[in-house]
Protein backbone atom coordinates (compact mmCIF):
# COMPACT_ATOMS: atom_id res chain seq x y z
CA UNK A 1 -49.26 55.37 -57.29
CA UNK A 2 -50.59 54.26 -60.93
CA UNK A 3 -49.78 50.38 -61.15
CA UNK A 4 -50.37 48.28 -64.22
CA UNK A 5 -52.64 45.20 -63.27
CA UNK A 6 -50.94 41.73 -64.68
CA UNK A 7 -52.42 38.42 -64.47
CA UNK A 8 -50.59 34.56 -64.68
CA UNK A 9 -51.78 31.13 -65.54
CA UNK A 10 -50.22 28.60 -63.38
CA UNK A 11 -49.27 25.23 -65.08
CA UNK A 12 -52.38 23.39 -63.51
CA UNK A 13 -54.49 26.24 -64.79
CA UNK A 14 -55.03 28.71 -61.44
CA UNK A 15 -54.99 32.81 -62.72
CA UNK A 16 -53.50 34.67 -60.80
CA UNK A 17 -53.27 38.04 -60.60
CA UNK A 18 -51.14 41.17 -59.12
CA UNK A 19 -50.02 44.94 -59.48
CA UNK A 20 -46.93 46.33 -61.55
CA UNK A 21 -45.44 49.43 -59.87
CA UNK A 22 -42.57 50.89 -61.96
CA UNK A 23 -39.23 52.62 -61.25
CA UNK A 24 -39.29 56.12 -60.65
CA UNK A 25 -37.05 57.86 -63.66
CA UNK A 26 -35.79 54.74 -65.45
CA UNK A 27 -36.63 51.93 -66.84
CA UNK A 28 -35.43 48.80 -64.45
CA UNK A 29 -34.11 45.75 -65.81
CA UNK A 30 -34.81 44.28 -61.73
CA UNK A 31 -37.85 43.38 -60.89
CA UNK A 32 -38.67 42.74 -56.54
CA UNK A 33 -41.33 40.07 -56.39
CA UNK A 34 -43.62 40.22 -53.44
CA UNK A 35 -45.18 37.49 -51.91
CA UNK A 36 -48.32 38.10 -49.21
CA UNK A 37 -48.76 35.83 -46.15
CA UNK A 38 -51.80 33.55 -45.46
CA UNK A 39 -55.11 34.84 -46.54
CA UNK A 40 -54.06 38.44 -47.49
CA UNK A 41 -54.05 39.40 -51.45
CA UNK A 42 -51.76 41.30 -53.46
CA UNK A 43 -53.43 44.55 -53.01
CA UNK A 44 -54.74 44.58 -49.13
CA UNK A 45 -51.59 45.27 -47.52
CA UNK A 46 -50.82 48.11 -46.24
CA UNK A 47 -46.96 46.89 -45.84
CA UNK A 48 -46.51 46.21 -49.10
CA UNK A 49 -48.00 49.64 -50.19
CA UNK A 50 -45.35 50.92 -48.59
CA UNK A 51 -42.55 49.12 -49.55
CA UNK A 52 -43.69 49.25 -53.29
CA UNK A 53 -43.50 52.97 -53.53
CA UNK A 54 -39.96 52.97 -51.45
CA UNK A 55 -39.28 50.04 -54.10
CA UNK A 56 -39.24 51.94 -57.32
CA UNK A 57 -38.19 55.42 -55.63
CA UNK A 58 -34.74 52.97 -55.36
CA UNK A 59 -34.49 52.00 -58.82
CA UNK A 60 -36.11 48.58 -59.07
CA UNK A 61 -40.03 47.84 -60.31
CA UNK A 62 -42.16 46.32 -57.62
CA UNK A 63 -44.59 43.15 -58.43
CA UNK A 64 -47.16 42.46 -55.95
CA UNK A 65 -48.85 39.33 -56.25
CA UNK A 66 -51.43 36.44 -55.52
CA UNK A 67 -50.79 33.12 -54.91
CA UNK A 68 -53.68 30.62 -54.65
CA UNK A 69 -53.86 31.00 -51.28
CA UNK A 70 -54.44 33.88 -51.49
CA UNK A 71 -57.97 35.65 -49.10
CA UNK A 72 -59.61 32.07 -47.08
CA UNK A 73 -61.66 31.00 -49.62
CA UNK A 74 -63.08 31.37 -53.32
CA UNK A 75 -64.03 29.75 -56.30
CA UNK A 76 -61.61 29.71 -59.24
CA UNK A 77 -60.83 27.67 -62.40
CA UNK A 78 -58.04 25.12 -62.78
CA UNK A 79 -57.55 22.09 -65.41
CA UNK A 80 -59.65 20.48 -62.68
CA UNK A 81 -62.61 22.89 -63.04
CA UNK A 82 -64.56 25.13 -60.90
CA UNK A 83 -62.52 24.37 -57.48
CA UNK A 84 -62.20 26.34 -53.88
CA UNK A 85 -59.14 28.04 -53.52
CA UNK A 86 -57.71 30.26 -50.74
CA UNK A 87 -55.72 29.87 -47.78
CA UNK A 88 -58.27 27.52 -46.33
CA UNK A 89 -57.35 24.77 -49.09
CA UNK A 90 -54.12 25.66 -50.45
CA UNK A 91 -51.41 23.23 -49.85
CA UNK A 92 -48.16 24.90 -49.76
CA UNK A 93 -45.66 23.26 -51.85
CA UNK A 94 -48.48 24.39 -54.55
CA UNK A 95 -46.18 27.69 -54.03
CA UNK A 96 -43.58 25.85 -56.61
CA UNK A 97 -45.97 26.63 -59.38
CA UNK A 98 -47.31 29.98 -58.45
CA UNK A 99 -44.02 31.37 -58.09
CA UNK A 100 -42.75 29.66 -61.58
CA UNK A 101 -45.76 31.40 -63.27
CA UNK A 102 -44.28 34.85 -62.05
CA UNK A 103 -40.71 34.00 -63.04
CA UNK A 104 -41.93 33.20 -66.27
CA UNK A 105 -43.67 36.44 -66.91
CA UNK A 106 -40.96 38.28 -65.69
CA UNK A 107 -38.50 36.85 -67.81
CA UNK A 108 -40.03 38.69 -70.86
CA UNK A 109 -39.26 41.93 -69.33
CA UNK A 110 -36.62 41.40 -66.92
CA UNK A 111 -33.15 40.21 -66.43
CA UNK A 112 -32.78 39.86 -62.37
CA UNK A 113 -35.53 39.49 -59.49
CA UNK A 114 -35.36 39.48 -55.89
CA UNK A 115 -38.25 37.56 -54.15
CA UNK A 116 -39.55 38.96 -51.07
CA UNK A 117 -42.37 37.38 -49.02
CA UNK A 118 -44.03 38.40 -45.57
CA UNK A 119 -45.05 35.60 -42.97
CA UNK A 120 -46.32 32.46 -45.09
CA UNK A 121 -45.06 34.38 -48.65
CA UNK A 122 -41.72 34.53 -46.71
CA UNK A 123 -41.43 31.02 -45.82
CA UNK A 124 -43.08 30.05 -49.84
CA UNK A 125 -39.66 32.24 -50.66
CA UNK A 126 -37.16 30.15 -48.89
CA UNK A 127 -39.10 26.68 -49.71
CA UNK A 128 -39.28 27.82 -53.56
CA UNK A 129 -35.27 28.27 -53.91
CA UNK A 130 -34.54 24.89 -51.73
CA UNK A 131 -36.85 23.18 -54.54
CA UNK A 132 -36.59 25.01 -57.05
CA UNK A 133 -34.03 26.85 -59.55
CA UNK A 134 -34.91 29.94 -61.68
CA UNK A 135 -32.34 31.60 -64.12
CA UNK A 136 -33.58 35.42 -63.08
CA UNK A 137 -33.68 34.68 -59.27
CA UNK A 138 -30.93 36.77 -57.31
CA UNK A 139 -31.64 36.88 -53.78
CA UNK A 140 -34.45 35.80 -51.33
CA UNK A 141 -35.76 38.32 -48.48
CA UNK A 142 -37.72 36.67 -45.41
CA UNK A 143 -39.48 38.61 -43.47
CA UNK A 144 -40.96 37.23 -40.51
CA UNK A 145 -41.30 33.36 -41.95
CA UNK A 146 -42.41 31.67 -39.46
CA UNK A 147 -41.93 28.27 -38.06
CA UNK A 148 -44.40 25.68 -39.21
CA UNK A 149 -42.98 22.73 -37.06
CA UNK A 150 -44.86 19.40 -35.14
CA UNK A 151 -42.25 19.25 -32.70
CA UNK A 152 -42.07 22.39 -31.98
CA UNK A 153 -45.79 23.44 -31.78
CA UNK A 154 -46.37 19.76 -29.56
CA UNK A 155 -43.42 21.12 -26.98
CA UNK A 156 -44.95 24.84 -27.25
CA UNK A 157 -47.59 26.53 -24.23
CA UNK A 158 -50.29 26.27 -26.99
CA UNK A 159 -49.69 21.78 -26.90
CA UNK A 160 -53.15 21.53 -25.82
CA UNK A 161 -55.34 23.23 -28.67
CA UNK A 162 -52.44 21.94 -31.18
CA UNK A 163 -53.54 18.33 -30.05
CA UNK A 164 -57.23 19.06 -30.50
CA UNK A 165 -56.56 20.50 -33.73
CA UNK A 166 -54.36 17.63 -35.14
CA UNK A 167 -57.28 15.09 -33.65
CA UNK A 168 -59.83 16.97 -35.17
CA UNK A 169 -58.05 17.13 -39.06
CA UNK A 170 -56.87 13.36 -37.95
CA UNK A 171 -60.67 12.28 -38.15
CA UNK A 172 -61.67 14.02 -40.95
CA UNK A 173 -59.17 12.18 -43.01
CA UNK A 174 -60.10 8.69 -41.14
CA UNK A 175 -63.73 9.68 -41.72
CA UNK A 176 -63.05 10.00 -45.74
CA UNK A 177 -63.27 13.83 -46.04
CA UNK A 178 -59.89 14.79 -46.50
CA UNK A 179 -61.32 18.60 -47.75
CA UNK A 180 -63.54 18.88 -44.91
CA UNK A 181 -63.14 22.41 -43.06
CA UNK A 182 -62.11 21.58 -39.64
CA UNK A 183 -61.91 24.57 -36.66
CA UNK A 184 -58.85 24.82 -35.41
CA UNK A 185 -56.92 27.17 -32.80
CA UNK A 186 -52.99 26.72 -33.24
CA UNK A 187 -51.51 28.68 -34.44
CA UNK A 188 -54.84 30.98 -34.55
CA UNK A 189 -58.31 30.60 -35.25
CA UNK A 190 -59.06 29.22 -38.79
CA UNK A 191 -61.23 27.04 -40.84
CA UNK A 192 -59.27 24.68 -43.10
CA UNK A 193 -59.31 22.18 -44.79
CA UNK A 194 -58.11 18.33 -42.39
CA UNK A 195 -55.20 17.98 -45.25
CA UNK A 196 -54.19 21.20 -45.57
CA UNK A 197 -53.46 21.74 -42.05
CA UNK A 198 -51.51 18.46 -41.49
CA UNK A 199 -49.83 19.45 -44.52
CA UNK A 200 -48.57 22.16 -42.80
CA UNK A 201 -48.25 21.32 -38.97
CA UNK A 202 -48.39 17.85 -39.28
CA UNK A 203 -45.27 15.49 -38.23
CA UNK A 204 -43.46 14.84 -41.76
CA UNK A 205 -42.32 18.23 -40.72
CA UNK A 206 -42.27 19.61 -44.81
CA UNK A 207 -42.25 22.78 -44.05
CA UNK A 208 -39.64 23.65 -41.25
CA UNK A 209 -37.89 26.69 -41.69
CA UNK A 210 -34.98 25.79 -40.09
CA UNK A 211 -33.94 22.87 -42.06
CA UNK A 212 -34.07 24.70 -45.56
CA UNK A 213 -31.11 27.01 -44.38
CA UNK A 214 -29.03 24.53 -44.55
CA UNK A 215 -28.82 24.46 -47.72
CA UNK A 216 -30.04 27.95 -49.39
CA UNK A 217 -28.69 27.89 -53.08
CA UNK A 218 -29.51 32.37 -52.91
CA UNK A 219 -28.27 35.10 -50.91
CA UNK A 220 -30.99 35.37 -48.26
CA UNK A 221 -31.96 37.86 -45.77
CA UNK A 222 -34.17 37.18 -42.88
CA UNK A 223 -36.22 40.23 -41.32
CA UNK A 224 -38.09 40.21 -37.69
CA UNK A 225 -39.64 42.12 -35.44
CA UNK A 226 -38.46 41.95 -31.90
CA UNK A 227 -41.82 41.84 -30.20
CA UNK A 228 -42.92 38.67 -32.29
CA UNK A 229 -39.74 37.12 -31.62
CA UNK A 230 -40.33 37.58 -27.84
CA UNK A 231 -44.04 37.52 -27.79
CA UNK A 232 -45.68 35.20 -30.84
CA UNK A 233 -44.96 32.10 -29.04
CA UNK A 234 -42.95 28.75 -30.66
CA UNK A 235 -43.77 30.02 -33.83
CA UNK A 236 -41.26 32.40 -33.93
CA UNK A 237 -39.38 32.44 -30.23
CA UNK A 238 -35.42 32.52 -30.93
CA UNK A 239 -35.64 31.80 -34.84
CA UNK A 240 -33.08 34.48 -35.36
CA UNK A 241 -30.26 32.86 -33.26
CA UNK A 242 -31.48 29.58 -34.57
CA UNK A 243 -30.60 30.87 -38.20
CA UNK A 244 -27.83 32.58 -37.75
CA UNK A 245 -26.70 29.26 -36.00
CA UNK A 246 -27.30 26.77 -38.85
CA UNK A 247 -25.86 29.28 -40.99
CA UNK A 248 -22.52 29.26 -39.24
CA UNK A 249 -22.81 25.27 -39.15
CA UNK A 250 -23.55 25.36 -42.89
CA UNK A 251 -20.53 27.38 -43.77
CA UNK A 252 -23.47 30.12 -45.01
CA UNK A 253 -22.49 33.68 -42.88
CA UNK A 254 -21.45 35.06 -46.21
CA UNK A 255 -24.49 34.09 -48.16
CA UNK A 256 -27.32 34.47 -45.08
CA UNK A 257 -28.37 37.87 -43.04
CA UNK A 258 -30.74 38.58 -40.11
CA UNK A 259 -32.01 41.62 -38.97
CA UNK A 260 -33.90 42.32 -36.02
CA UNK A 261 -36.36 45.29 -36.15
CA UNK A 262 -36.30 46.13 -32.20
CA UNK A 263 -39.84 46.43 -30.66
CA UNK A 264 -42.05 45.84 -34.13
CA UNK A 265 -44.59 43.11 -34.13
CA UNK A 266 -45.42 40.39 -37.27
CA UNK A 267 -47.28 43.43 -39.27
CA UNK A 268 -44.30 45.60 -38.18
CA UNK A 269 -47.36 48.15 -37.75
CA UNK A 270 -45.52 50.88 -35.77
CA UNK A 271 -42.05 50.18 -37.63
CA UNK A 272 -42.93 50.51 -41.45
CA UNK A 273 -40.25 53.04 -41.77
CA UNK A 274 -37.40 51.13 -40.37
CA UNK A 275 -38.38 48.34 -42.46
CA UNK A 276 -38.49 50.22 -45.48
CA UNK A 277 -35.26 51.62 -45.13
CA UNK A 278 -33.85 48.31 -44.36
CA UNK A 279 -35.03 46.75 -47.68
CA UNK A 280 -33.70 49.45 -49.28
CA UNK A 281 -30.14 48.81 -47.97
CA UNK A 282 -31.05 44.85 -48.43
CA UNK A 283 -31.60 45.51 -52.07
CA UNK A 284 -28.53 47.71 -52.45
């Protein structure tokens, strides 16, 4: 598939780059907007591969991007300078101005988009529209966000290594070195930065899933695979009853959608089909 490479400057200076994929026939006036999860890149996915060539076979061009956290670590250029970037020091509310860089190039060609994001990019999709407004922005597909929450993670089988890894980015910060890399296990193995990760797992909570729905200003539809709801641990365990639970609370049924892909895992690996047609149908 022949893709036209694009490239962004966020407001604080990051480039950022991704890959254009046009509709098959037409020219579209909708542009999808996909978002990668932690420390992948717009063009090493093999999921979005897929879905970007199912994408403009239905009509719509396909946009597959970086954010700064984008691979675990390397050196870019902001209005700060030479800085490390990556998934390893991105904070994620830093998603606000990634995603507003996109919009904004989009708007010169486009009159509608649909943001979808996988894992992290899923949950940077849902946080940007409960922050955030954007004239083009239509809808919001989730697939597989997953739950960043203290509580949750402190109540969870993995309590132990959580604790170790909250101590350990605890007294980095106590110690002065707020960007020191600290090893941690929950919710896997990583090196990253002591404020980064209690900016995501720590206890002010920003990032819980399950509070945004309340709330969601877009159409939204939320994608799993059964396997990770069963198997990935607190994470993800029961998310889609929890969602479709708010969302009744919230008066939202009409506006919010969950879909269970029975059996697939988080990289829906086995399943890329069934997901594929299912965004197809999602985008209508």
């Amino acid at each position: 598939m022949i893709v036209e490479l694009v490239k962004v400057q966020t407001r604080d200076g990051v480039r950022l780059d991704g890959a254009l994929s046009v509709a098959e026939q037409q020219e579209s006036k909708t542009l999808v907007l996909c978002l990668h999860g932690v420390g992948s890149n717009f063009y090493g996915s093999r999921m979005f591969a897929e879905l970007a060539l199912e994408i403009v076979k239905n009509g719509a061009d396909c946009l597959r991007v970086n954010t700064r956290g984008h691979d675990y670590c390397y050196t870019g250029m902001s209005r700060m300078g030479v800085r490390r970037l990556g998934a390893g020091y991105e904070r994620v509310e830093q998603c606000l101005e990634d995603i507003d860089a996109w919009l904004d190039w989009a708007g010169e060609r486009y009159q509608s988009v649909i943001l979808l994001g996988h894992s992290l990019g899923a949950l940077k999709a849902v946080y940007y529209q409960s922050h955030q407004t954007h004239h083009l922005l239509r809808k919001v597909i989730a697939i597989s966000p997953p739950r960043l929450s203290y509580r949750a993670f402190m109540a969870g089988e993995q309590r132990v290594g959580f604790q170790q890894s909250i101590e350990n980015a605890e007294q980095a910060i106590r110690e002065g070195e707020p960007q020191r890399l600290v090893d941690v296990s929950v919710p896997f193995p990583l090196l990253i930065t002591a404020e980064g990760y209690l900016d995501k797992y720590g206890p002010q909570e920003k990032y819980n899933l399950e509070p945004m729905v309340f709330n969601l200003p877009l159409p939204t539809d939320f994608i799993f695979g059964g396997h990770e709801l069963q198997f990935s641990g607190v994470a993800f365990a029961g998310l889609d009853h929890s969602i479709k639970s708010i969302a009744t609370e919230a008066g939202l049924e009409s506006k919010v959608s969950i879909h269970v892909i029975d059996e697939a895992d988080h990289m829906y690996s086995r399943h890329g089909r069934e997901l594929a047609e299912l965004i197809k149908a999602l985008l209508g």
